[in-house]
N, C-alpha and C. Protein backbone atom coordinates (compact mmCIF):
# COMPACT_ATOMS: atom_id res chain seq x y z
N UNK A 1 118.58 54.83 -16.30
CA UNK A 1 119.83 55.58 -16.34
C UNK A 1 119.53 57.05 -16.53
N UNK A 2 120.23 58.00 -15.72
CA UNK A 2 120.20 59.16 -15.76
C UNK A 2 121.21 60.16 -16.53
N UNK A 3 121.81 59.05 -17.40
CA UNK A 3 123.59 60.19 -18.50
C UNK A 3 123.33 61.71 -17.93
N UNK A 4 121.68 62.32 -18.35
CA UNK A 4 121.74 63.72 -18.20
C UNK A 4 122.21 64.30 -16.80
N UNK A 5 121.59 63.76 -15.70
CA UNK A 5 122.10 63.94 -14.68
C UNK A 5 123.14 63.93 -14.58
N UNK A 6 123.76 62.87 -14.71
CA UNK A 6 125.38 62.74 -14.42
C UNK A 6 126.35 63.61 -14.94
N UNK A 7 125.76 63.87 -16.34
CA UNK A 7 126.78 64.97 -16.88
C UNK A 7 126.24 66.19 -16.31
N UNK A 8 125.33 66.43 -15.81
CA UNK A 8 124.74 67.97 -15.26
C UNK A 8 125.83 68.29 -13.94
N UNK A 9 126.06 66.77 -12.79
CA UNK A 9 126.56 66.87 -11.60
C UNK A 9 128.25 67.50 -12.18
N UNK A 10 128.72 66.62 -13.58
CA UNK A 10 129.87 67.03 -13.60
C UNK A 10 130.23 68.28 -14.13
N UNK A 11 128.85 68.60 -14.80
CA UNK A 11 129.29 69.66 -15.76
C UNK A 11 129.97 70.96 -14.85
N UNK A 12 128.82 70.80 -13.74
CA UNK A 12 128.77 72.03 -12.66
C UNK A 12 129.60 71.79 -12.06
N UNK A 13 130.52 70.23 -11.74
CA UNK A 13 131.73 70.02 -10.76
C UNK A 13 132.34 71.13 -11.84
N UNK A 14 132.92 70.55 -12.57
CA UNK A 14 133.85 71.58 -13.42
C UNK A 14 133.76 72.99 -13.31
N UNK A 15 133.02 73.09 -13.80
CA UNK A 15 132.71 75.07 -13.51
C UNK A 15 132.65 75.80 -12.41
N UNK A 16 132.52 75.32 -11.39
CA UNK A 16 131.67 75.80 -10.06
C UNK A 16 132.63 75.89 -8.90
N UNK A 17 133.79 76.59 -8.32
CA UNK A 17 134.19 76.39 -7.10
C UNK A 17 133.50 75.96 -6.05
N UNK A 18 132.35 76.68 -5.81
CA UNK A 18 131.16 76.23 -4.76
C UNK A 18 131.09 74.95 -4.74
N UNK A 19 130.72 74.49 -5.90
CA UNK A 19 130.44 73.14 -6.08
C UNK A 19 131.56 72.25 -5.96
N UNK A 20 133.09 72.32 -5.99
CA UNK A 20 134.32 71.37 -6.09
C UNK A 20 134.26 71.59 -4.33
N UNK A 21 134.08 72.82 -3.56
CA UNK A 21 134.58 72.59 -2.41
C UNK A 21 133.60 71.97 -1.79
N UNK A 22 132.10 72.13 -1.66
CA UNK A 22 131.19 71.13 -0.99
C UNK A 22 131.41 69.37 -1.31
N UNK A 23 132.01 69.25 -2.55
CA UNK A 23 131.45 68.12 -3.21
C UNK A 23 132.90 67.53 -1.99
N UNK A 24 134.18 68.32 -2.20
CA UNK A 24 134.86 67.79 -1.36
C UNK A 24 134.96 67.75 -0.04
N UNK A 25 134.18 68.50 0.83
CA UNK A 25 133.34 68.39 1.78
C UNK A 25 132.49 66.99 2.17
N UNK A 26 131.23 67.23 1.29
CA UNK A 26 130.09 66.33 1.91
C UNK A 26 129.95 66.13 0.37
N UNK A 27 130.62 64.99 -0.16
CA UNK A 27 129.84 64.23 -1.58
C UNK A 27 128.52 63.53 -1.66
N UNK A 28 128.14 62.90 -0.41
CA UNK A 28 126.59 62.38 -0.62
C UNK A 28 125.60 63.96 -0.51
N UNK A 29 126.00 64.50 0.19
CA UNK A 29 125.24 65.49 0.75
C UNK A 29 124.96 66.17 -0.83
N UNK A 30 126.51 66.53 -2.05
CA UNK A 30 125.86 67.24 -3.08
C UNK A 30 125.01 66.44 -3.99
N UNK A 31 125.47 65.18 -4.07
CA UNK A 31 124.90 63.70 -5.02
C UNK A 31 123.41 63.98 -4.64
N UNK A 32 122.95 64.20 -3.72
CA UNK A 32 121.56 64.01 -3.44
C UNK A 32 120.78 65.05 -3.85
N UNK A 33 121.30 66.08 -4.09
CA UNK A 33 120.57 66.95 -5.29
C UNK A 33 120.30 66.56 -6.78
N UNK A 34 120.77 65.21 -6.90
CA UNK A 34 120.78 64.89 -8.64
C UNK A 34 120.55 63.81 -8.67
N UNK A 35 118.97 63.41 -10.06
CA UNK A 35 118.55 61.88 -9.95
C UNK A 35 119.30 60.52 -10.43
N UNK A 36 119.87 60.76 -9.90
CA UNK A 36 120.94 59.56 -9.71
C UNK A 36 120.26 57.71 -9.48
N UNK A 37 120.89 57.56 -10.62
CA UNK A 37 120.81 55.71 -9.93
C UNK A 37 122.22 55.06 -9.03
N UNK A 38 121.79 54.30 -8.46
CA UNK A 38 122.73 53.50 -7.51
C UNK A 38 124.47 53.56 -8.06
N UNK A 39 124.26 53.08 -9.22
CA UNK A 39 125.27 52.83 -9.72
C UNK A 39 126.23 54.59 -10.56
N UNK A 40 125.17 55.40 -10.97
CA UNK A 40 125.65 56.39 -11.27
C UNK A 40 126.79 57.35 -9.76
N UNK A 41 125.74 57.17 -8.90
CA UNK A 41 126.18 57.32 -7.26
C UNK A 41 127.53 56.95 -6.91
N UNK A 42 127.72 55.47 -7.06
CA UNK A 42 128.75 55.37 -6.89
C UNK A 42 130.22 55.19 -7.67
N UNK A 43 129.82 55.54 -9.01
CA UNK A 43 130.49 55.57 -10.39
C UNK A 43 131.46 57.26 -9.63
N UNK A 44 130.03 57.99 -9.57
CA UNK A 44 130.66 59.39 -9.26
C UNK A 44 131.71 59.27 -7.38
N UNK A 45 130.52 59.48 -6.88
CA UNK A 45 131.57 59.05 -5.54
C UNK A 45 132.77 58.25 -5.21
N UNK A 46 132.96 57.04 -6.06
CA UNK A 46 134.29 56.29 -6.00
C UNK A 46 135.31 56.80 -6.98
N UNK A 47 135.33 57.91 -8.05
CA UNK A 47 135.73 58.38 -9.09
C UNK A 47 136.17 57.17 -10.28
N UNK A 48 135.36 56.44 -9.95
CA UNK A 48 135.60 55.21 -11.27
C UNK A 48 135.53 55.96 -12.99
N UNK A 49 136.34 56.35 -13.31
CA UNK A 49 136.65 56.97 -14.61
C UNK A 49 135.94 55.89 -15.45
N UNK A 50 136.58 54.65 -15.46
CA UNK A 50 135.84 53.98 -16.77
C UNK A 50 134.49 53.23 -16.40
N UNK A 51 133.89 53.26 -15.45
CA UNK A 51 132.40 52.82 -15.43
C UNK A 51 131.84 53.90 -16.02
N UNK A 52 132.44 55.15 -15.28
CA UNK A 52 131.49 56.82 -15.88
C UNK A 52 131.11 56.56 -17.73
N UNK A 53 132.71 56.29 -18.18
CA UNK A 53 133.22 56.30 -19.22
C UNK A 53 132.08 55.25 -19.96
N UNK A 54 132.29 54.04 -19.81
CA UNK A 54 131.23 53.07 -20.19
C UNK A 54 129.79 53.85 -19.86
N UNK A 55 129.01 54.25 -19.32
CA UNK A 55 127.78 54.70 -19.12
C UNK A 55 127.27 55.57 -20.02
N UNK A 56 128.64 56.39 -20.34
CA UNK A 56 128.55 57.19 -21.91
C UNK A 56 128.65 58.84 -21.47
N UNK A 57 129.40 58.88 -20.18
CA UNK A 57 129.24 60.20 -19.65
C UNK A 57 130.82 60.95 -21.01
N UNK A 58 130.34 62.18 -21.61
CA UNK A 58 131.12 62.68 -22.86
C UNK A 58 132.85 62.63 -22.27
N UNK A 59 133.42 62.58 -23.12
CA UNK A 59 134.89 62.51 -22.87
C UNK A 59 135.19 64.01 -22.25
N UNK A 60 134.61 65.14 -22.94
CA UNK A 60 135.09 66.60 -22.16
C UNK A 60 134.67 67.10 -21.39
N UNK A 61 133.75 66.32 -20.80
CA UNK A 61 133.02 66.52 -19.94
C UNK A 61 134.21 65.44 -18.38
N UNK A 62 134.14 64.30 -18.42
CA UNK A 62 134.61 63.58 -18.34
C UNK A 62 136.11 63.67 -17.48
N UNK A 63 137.30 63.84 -18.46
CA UNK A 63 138.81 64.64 -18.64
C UNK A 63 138.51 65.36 -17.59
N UNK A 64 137.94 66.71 -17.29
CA UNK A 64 138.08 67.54 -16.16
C UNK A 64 137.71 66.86 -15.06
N UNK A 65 136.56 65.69 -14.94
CA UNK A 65 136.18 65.23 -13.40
C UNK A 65 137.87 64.65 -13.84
N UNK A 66 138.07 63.69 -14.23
CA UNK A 66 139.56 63.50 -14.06
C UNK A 66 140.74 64.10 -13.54
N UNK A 67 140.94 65.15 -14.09
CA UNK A 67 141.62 66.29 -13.73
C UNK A 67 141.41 66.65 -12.68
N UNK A 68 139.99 66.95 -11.85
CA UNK A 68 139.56 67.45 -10.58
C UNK A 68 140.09 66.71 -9.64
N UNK A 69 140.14 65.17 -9.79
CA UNK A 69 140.41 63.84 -9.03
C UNK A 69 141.90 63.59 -9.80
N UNK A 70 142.70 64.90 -10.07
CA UNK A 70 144.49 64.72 -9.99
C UNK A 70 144.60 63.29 -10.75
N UNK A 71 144.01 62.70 -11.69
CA UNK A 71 144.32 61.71 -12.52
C UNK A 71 145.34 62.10 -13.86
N UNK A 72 146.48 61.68 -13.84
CA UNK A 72 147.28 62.29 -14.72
C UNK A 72 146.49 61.43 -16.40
N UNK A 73 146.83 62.29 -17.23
CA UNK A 73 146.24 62.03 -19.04
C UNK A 73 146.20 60.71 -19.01
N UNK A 74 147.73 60.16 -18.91
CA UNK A 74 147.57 58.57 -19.45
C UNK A 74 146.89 57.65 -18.67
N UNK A 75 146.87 58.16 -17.85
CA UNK A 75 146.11 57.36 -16.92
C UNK A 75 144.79 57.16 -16.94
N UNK A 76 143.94 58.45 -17.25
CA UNK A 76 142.80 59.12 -17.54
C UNK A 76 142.09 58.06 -18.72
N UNK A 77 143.06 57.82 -19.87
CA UNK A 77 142.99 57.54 -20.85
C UNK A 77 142.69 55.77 -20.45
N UNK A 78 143.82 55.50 -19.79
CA UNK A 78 143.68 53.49 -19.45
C UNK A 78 142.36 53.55 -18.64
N UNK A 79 142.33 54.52 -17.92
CA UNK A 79 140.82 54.02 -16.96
C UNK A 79 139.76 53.60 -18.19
N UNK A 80 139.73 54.55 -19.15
CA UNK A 80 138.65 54.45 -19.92
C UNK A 80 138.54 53.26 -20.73
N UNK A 81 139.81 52.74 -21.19
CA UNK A 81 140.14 51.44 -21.81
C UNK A 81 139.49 50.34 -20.66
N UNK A 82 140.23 50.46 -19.49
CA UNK A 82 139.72 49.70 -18.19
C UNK A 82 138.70 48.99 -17.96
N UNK A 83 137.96 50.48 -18.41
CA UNK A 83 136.40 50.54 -17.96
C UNK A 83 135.52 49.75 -19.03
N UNK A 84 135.93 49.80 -20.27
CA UNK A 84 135.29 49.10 -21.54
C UNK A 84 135.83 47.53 -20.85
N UNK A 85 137.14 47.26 -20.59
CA UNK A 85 137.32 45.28 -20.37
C UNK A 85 136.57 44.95 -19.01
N UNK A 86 136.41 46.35 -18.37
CA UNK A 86 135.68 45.68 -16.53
C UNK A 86 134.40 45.58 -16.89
N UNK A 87 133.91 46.42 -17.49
CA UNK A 87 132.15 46.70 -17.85
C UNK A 87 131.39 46.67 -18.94
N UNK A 88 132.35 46.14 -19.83
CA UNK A 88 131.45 46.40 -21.16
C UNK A 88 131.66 47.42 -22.17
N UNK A 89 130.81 47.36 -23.65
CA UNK A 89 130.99 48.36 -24.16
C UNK A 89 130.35 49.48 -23.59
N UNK A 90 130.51 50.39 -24.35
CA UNK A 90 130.21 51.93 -23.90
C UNK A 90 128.58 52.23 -24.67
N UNK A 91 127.74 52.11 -23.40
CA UNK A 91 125.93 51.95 -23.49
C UNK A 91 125.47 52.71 -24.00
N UNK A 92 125.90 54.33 -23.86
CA UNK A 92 125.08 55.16 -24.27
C UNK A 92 125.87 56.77 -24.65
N UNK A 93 124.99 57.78 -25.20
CA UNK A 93 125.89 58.59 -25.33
C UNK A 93 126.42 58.73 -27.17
N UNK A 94 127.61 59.48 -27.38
CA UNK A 94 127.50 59.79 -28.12
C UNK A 94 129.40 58.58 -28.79
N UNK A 95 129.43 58.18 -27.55
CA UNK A 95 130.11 57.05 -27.51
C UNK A 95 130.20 55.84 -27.28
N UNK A 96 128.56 55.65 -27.70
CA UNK A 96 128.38 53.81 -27.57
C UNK A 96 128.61 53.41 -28.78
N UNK A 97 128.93 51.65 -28.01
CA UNK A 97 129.85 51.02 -29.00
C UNK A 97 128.14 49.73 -29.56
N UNK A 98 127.97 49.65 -30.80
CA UNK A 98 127.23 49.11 -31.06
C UNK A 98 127.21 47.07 -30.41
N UNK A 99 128.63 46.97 -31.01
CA UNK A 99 128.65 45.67 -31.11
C UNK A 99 130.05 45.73 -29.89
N UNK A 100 131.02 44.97 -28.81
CA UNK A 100 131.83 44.83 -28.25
C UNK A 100 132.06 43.35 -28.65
N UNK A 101 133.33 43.29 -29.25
CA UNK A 101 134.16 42.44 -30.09
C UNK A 101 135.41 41.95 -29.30
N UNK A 102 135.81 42.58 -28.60
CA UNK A 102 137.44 42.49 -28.45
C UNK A 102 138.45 43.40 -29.15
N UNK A 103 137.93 44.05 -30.00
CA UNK A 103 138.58 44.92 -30.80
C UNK A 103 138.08 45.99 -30.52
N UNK A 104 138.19 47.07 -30.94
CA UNK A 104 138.38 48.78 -30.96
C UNK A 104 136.69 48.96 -32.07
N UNK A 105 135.77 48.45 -31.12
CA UNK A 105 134.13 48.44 -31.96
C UNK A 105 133.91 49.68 -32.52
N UNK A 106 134.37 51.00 -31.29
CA UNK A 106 134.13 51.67 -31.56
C UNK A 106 134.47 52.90 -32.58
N UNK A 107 135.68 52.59 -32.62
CA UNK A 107 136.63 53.14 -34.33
C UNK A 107 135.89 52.68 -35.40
N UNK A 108 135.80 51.68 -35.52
CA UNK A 108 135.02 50.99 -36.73
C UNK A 108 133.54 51.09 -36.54
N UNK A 109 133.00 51.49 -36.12
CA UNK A 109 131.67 52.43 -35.97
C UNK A 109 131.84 53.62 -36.66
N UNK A 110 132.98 54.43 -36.24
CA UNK A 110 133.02 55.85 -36.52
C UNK A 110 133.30 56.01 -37.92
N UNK A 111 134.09 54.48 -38.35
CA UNK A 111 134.57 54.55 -39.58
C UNK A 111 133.75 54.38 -40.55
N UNK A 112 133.03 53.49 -39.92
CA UNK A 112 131.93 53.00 -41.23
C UNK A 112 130.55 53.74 -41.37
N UNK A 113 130.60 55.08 -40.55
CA UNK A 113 129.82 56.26 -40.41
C UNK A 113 130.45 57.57 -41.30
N UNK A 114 131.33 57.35 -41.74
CA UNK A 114 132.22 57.98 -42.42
C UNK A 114 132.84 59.16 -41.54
N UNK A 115 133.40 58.91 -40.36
CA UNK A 115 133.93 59.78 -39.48
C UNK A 115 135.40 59.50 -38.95
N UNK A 116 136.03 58.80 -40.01
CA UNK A 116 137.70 58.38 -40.24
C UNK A 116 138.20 59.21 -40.44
């Protein structure tokens, strides 16, 4: 897994006009500048919010590819829920979920880290 990559491709989607109009142009063409695995590839190219989300790509980082791809908040927000019941908990990052329960693992992580 490449997280760094992935957040590098988005970081620069976000910031970069250059970069939003090629990407909307030719998306394999910019993807192939960044070491990407299969699945990161098409996490980004299909705009799957909650696989990204599960992989552990940061939430503010994240929100703007959202935003870029006209995903309104709440919506933004269920993908990410989505993405935890389609794929699992959340692997890596600064939002992985240790244990995936059925419940909200990851609150009670934060909680019992003393970050309630």
């Amino acid at each position: 897994m490449s997280l760094y990559q992935v957040q590098k491709f988005l970081y620069e989607l976000n910031r970069d006009n250059r970069v939003q109009r090629e990407f909307g142009r030719n998306k394999s063409e910019v993807l192939m500048a960044y070491d990407l695995t299969k699945e990161e590839y098409t996490a980004i190219e299909s705009g799957d919010i909650g696989l990204l989300y599960v992989m552990g790509v940061n939430g503010q980082i994240l929100m703007h590819f959202a935003a870029y791809l006209k995903i309104e908040w709440f919506d933004y927000l269920q993908a990410m829920r989505d993405g935890v019941s389609k794929y699992g908990p959340v692997r890596h990052g600064i939002y992985a979920m240790e244990k995936h329960n059925g419940k909200d693992a990851q609150i009670k992580q934060l909680s019992d880290s003393g970050f309630s």
